[in-house]
N, C-alpha and C. Protein backbone atom coordinates (compact mmCIF):
# COMPACT_ATOMS: atom_id res chain seq x y z
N UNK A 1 -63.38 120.26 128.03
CA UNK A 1 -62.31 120.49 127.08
C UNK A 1 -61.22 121.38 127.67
N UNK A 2 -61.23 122.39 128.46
CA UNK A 2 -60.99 123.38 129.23
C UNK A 2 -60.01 122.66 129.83
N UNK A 3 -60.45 121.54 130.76
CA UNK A 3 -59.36 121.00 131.54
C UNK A 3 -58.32 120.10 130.79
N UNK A 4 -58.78 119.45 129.90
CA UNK A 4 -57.73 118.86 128.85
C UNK A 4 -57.14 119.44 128.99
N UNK A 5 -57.10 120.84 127.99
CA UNK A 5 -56.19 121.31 127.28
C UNK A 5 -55.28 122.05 128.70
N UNK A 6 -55.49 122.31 129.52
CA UNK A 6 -54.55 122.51 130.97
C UNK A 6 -54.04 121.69 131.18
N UNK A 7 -54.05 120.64 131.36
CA UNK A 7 -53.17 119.11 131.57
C UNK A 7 -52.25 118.68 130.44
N UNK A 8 -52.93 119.07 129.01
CA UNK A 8 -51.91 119.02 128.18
C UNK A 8 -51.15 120.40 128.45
N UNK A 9 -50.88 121.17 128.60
CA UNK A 9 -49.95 122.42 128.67
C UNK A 9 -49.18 122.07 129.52
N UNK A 10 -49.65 121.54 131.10
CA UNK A 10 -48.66 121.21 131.88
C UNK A 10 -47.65 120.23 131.70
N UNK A 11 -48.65 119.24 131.07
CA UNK A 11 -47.23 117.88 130.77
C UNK A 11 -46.12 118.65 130.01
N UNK A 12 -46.48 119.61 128.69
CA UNK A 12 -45.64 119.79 127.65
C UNK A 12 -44.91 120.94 128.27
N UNK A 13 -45.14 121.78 129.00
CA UNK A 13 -43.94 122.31 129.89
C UNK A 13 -43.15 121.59 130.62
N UNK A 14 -43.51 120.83 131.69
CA UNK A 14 -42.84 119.65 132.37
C UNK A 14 -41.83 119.10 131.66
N UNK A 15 -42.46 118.14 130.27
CA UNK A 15 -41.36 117.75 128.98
C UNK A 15 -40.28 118.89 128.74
N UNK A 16 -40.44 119.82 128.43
CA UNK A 16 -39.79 121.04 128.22
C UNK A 16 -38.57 121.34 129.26
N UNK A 17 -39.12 121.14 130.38
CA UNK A 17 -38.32 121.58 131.85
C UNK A 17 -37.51 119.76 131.71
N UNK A 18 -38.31 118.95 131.87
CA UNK A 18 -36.67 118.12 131.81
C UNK A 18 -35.81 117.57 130.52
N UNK A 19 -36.48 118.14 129.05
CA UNK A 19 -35.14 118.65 128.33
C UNK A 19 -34.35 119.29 128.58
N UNK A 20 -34.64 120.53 128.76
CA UNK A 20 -33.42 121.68 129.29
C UNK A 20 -32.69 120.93 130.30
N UNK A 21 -33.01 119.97 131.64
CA UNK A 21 -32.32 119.74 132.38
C UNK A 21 -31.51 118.99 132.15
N UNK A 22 -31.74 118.40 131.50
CA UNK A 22 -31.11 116.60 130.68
C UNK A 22 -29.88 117.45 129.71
N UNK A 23 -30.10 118.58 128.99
CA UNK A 23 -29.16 119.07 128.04
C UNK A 23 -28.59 120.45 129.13
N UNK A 24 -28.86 120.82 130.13
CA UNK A 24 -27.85 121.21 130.60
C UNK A 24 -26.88 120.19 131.56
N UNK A 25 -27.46 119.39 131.76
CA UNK A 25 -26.56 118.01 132.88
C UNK A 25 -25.47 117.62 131.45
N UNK A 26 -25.68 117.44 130.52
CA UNK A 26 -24.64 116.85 129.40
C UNK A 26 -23.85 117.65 129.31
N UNK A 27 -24.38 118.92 128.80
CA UNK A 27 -23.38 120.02 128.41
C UNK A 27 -22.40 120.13 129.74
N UNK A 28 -22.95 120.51 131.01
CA UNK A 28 -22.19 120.14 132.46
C UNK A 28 -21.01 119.64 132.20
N UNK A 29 -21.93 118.17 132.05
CA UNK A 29 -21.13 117.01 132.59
C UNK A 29 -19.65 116.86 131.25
N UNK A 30 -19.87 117.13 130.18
CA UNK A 30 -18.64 117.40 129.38
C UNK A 30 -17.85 118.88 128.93
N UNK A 31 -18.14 119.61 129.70
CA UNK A 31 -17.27 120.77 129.91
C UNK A 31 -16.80 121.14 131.56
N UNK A 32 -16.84 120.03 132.20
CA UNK A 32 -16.37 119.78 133.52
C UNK A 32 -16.91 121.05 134.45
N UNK A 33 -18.46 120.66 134.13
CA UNK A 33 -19.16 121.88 134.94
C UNK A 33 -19.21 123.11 135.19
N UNK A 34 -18.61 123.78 133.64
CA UNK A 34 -18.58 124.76 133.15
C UNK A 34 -17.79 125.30 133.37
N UNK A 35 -16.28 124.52 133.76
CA UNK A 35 -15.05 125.28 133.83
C UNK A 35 -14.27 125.56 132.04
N UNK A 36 -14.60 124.42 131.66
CA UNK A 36 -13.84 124.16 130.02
C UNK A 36 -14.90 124.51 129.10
N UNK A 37 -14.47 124.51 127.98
CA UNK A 37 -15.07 124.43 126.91
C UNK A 37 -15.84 122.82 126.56
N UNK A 38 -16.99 122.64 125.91
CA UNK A 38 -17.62 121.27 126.13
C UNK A 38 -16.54 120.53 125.14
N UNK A 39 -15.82 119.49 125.46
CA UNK A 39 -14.84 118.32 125.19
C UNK A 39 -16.12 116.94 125.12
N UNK A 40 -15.52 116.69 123.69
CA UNK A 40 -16.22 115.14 123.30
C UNK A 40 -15.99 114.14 123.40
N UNK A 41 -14.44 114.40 123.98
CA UNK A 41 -14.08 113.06 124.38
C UNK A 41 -12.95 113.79 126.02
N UNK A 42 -13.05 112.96 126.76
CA UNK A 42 -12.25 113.38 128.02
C UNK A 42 -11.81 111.87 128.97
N UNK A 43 -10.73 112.51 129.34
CA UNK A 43 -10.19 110.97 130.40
C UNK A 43 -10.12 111.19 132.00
N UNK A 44 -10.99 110.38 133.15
CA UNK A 44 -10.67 109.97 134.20
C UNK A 44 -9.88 109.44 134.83
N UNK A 45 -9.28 109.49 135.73
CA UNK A 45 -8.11 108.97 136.38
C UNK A 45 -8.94 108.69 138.01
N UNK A 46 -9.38 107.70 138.35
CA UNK A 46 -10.53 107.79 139.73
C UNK A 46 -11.46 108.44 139.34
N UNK A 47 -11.84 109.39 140.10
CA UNK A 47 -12.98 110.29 140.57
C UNK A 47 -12.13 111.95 139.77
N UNK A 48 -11.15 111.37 139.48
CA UNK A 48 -10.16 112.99 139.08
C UNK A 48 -10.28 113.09 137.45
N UNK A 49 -10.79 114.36 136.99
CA UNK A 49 -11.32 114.54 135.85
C UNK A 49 -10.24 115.07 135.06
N UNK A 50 -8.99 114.73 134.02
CA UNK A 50 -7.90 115.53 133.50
C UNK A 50 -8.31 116.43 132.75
N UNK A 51 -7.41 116.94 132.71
CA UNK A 51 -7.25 118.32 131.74
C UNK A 51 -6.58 118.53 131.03
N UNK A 52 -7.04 118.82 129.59
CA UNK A 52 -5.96 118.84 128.60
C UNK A 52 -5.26 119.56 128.28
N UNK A 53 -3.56 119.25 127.67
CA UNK A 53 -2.34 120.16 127.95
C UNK A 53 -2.06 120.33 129.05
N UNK A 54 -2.21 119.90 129.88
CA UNK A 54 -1.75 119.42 131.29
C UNK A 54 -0.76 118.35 131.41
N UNK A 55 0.01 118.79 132.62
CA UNK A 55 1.30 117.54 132.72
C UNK A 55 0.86 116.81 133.94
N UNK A 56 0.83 115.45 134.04
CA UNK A 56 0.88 114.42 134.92
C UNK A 56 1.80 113.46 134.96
N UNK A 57 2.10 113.16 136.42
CA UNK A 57 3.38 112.03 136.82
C UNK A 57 2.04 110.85 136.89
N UNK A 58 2.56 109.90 135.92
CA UNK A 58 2.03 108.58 136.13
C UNK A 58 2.41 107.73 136.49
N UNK A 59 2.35 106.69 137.30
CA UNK A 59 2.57 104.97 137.28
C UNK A 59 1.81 104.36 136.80
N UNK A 60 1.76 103.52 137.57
CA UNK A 60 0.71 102.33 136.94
C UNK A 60 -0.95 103.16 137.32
N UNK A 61 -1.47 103.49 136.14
CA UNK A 61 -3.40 104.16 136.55
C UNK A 61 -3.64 103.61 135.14
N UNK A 62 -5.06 103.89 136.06
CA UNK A 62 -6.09 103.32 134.75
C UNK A 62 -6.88 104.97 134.66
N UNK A 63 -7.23 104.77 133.19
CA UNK A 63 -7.28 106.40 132.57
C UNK A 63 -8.74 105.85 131.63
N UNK A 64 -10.17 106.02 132.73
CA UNK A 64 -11.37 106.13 131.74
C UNK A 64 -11.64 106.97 130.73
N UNK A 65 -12.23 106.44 129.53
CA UNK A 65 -12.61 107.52 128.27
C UNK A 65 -13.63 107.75 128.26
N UNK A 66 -14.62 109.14 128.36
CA UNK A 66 -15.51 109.47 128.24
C UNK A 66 -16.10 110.34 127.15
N UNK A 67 -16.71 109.77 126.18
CA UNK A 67 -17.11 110.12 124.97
C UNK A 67 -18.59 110.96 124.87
N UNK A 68 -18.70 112.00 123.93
CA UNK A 68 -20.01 112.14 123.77
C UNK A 68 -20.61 111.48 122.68
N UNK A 69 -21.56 111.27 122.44
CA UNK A 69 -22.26 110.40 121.29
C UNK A 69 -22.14 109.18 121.57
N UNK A 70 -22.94 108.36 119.78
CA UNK A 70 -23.77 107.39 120.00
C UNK A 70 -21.94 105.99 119.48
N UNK A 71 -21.36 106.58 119.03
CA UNK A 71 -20.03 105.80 118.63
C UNK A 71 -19.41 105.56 119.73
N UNK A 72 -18.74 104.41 119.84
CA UNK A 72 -18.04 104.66 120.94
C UNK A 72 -16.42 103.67 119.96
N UNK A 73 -15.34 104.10 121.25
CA UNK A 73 -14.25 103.39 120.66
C UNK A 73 -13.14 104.84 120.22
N UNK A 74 -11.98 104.31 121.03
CA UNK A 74 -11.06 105.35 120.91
C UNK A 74 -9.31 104.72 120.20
N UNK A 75 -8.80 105.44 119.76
CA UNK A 75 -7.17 104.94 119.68
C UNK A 75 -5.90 105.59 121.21
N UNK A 76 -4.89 105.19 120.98
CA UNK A 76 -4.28 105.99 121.86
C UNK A 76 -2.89 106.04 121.12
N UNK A 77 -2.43 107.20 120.97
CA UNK A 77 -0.78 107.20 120.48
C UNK A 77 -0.11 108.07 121.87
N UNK A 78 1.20 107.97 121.89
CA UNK A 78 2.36 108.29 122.93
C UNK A 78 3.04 108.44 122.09
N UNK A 79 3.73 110.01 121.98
CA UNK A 79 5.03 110.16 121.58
C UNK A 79 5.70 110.98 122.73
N UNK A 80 7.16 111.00 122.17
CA UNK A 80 8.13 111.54 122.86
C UNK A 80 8.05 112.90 123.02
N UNK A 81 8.17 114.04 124.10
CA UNK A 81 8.46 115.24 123.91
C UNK A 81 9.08 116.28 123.34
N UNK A 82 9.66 117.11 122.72
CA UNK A 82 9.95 117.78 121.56
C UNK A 82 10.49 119.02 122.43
N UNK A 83 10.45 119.09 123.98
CA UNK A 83 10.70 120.44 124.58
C UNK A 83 12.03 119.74 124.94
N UNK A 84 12.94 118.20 124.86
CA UNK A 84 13.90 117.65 125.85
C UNK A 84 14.95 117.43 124.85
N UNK A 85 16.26 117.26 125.44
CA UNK A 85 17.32 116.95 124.68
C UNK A 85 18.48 116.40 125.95
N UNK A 86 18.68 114.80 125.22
CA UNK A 86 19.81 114.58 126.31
C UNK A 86 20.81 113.68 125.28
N UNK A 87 21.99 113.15 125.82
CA UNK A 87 22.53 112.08 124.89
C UNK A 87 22.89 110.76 125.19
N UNK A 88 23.03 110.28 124.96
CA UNK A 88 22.67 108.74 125.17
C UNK A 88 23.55 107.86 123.77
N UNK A 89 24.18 106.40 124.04
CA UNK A 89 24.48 106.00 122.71
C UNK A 89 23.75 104.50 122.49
N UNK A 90 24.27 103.76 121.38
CA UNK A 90 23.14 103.20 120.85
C UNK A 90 25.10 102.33 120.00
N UNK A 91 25.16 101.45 120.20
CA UNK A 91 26.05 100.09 120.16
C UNK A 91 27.19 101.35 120.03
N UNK A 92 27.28 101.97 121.16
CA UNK A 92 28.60 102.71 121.22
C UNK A 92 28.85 103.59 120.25
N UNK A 93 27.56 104.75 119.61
CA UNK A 93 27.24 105.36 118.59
C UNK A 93 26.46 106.25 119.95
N UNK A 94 26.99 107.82 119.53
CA UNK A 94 26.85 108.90 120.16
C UNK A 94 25.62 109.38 119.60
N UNK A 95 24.71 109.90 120.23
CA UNK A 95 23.05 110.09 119.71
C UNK A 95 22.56 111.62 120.57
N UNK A 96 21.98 112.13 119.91
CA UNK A 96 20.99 112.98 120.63
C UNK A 96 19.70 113.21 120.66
N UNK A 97 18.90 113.13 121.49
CA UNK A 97 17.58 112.98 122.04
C UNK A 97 16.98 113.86 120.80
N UNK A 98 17.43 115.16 120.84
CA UNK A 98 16.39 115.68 119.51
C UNK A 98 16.44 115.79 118.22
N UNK A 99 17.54 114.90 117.89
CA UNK A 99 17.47 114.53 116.24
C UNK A 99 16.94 113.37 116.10
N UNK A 100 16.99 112.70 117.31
CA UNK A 100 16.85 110.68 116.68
C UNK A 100 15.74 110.75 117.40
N UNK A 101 15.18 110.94 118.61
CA UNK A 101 13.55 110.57 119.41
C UNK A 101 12.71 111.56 119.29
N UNK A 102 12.92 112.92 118.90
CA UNK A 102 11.80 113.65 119.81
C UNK A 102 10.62 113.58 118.76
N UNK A 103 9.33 114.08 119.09
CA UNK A 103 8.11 113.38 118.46
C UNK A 103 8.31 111.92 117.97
N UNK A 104 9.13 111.07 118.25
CA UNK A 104 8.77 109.73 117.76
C UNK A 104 7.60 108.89 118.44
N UNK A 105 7.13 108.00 117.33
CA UNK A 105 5.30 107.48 117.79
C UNK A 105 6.21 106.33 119.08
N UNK A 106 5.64 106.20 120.00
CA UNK A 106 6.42 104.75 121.35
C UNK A 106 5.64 104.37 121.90
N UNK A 107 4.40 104.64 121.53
CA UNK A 107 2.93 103.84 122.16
C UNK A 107 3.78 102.03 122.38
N UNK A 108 4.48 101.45 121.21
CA UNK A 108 4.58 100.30 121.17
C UNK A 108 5.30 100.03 122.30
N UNK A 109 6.25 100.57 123.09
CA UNK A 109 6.93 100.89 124.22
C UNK A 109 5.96 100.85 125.54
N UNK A 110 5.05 101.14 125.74
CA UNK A 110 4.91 100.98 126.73
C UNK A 110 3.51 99.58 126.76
N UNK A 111 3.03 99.29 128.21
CA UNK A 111 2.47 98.25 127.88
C UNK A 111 1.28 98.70 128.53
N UNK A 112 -0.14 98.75 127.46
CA UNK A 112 -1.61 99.25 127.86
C UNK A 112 -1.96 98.09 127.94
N UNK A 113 -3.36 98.05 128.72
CA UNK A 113 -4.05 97.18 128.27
C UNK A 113 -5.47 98.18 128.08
N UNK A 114 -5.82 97.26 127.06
CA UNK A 114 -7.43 98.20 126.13
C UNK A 114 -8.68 97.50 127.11
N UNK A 115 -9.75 98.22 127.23
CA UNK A 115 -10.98 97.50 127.16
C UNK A 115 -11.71 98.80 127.11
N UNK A 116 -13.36 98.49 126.34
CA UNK A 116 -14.34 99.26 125.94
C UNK A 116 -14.41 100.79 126.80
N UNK A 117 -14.15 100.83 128.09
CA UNK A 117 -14.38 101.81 129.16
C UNK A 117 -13.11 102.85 129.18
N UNK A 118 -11.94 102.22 129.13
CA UNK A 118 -10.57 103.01 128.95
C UNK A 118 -9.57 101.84 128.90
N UNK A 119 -8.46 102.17 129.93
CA UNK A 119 -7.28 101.37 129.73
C UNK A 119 -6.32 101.78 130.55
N UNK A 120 -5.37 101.09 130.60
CA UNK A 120 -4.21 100.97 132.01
C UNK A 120 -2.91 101.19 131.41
N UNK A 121 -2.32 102.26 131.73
CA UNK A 121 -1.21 102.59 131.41
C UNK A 121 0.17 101.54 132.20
N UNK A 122 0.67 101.02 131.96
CA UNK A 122 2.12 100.39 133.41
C UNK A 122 2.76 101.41 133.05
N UNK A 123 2.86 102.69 133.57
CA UNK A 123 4.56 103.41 133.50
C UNK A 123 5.04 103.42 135.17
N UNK A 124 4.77 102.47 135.90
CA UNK A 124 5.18 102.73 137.01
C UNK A 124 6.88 101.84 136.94
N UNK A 125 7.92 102.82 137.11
CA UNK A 125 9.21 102.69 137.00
C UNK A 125 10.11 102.66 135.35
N UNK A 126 8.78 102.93 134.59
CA UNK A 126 9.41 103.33 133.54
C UNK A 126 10.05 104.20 132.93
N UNK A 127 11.70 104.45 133.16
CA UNK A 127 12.54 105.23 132.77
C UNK A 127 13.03 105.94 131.38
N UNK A 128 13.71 106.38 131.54
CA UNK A 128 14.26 106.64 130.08
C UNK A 128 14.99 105.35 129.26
N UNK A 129 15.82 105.14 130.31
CA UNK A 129 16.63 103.72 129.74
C UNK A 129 15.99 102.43 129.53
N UNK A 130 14.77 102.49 129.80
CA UNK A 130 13.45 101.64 129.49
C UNK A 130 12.59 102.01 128.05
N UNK A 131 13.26 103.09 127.76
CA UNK A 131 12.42 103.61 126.95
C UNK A 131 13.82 103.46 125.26
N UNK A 132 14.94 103.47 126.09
CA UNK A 132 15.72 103.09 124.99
C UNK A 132 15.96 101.90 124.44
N UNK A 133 15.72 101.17 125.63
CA UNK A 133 16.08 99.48 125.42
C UNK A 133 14.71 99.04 124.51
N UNK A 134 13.43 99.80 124.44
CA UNK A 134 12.75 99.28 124.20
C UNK A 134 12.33 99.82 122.27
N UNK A 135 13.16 101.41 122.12
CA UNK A 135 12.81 101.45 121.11
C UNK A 135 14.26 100.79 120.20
N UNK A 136 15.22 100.18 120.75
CA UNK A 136 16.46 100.24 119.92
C UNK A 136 16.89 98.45 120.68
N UNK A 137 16.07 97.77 120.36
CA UNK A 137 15.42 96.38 121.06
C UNK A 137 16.67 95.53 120.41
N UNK A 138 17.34 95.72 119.78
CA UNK A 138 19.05 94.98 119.36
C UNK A 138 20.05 95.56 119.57
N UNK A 139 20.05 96.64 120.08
CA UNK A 139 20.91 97.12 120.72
C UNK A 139 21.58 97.50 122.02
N UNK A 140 22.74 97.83 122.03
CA UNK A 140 22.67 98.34 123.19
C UNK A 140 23.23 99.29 123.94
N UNK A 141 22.05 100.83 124.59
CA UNK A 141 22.07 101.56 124.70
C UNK A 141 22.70 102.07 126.33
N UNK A 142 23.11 103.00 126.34
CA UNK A 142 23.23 103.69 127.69
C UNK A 142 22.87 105.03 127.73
N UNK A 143 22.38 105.70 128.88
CA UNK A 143 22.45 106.95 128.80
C UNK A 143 23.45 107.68 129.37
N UNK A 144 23.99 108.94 128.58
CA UNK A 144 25.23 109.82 128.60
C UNK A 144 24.86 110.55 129.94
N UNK A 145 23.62 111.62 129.78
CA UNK A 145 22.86 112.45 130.77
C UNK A 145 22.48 111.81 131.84
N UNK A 146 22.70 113.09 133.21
CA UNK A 146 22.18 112.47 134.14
C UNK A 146 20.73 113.23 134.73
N UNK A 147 20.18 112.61 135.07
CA UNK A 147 18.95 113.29 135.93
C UNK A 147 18.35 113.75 134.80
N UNK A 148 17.81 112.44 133.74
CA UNK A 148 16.91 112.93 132.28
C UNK A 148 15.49 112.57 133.31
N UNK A 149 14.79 113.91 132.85
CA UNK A 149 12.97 113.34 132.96
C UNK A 149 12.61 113.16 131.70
N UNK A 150 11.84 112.05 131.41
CA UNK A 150 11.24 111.75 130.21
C UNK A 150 9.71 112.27 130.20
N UNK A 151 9.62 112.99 129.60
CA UNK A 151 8.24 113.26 129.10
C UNK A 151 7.42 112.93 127.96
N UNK A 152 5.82 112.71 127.48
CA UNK A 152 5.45 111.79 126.50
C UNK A 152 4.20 113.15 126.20
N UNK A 153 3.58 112.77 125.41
CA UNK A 153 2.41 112.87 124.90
C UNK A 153 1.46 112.61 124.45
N UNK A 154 0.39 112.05 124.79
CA UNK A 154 -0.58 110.95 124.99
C UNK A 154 -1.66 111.67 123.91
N UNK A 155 -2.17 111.35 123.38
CA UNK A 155 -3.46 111.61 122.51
C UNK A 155 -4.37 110.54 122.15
N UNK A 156 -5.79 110.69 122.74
CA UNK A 156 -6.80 109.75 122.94
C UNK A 156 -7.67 110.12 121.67
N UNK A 157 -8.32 109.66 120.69
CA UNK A 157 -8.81 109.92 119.37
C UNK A 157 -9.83 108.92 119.39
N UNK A 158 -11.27 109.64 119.32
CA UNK A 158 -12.35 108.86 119.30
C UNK A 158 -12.44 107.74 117.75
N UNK A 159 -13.64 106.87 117.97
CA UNK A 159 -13.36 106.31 116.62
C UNK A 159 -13.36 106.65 115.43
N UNK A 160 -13.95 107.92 115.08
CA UNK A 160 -14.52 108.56 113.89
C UNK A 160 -12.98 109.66 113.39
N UNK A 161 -12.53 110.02 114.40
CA UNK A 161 -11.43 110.64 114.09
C UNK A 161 -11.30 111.94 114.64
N UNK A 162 -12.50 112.35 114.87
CA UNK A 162 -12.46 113.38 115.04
C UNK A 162 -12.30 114.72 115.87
N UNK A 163 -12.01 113.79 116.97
CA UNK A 163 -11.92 114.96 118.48
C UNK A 163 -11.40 113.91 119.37
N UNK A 164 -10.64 114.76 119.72
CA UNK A 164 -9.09 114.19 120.60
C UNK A 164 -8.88 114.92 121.58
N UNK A 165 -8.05 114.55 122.60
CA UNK A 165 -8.08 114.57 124.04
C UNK A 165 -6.62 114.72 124.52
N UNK A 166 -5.64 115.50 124.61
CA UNK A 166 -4.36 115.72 124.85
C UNK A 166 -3.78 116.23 126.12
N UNK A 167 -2.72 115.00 126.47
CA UNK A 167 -1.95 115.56 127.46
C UNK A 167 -0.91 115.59 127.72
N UNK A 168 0.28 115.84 128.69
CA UNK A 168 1.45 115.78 128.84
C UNK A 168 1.90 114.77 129.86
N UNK A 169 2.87 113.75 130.13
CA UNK A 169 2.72 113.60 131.47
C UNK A 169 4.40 112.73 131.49
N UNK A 170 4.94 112.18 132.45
CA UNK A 170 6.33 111.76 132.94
C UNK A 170 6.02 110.21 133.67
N UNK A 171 7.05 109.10 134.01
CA UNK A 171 6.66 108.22 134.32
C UNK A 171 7.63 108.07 135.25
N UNK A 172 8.49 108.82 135.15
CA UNK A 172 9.65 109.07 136.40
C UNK A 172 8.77 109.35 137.92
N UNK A 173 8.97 108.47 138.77
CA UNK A 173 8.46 108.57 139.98
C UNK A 173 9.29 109.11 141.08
N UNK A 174 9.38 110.29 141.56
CA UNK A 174 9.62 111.50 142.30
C UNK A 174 9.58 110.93 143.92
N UNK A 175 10.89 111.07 144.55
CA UNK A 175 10.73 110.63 146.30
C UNK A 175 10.23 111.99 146.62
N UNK A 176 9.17 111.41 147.50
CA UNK A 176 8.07 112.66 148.02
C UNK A 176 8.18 113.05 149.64
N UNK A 177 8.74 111.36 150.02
CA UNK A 177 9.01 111.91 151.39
C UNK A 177 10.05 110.93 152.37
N UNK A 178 10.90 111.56 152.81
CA UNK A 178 11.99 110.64 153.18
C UNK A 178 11.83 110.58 154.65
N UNK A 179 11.48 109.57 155.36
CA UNK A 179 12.07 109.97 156.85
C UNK A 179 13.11 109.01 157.66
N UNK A 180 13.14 109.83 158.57
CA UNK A 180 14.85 109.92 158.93
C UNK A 180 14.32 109.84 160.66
N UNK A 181 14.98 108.23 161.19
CA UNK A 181 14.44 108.21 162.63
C UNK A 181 16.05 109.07 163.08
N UNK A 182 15.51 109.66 164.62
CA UNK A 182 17.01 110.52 165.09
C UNK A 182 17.39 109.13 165.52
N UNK A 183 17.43 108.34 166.12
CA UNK A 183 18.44 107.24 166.89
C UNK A 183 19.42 106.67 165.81
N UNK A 184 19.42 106.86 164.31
CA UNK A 184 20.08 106.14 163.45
C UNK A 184 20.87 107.18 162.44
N UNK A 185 20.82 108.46 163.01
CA UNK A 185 21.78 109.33 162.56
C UNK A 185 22.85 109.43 163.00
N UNK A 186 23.74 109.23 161.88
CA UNK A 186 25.39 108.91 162.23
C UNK A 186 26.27 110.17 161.76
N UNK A 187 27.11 110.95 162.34
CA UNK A 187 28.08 111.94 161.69
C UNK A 187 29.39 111.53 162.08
């Protein structure tokens, strides 16, 4: 009986030791290894884990959703930034960025595609004036300002409603590096 009950003690510690491990690997693995606070829902970009309230330059990426729990299934809204102001007109009607766009919903503006795992943003070359033509789609717009960055705000919302995932990011693509052979420099 003696030895039973030793073999049962060991298994039920063992059990014990890989709960704790199993619920510290989760807790880990959704508070980004104990840098954040544990997040129930979070988005991948590759192998690169975002961070929310954070600004990112996007193009064209695909942005995995990683949920905790047994639900799965997220929404996504994009609005406009609320820190920008430029002017721009609209059938030769003088406009300004922060009375007529800023927080406006423009998810419909850009073009995702959904599936169960995450989804693919296209903002690669998507401008501002892409962004006018597309919310003012009978008209026709120009922009006044020069050198506008457009900025958005993305919010990922699990299915239940209840915990969301926020970030900042631009679709304006930035020259990073120019080069310049010497044989073709002219003064």
């Amino acid at each position: 009986m003696q030895r039973q009950e030793r073999i049962i003690a060991i298994v039920t510690i063992v059990l014990y030791l890989v709960l704790i491990l199993v619920a510290v690997f989760v807790w880990g693995a959704y508070s980004n290894w104990f840098t954040t606070d544990f997040e129930f829902i979070y988005l991948k970009s590759g192998n690169t884990r975002l961070l929310q309230n954070q600004t990112y330059n996007f193009g064209n990426v695909r942005l995995n959703v990683h949920q905790f729990g047994l639900k799965k299934g997220y929404s996504v809204k994009i609005v406009t930034a609320l820190d920008t102001n430029f002017s721009y007109t609209v059938d030769g009607a003088d406009m300004e960025y922060a009375l007529e766009l800023a927080g406006k919903d423009v998810t419909n503006a850009f073009d995702i595609d959904f599936d169960d795992d995450g989804f693919v943003l296209h903002g690669r070359d998507f401008y501002t004036e892409d962004l006018l033509a597309k919310v003012y789609p009978d008209s026709d717009t120009h922009l006044v300002s020069q050198n506008v960055i457009m900025y958005y705000k993305m919010t990922v919302t699990d299915v239940a409603g209840e915990h969301s995932f926020v970030l900042s990011f631009t679709t304006l693509v930035h020259a990073l590096d120019i080069e310049v052979k010497p044989g073709q420099i002219v003064f």
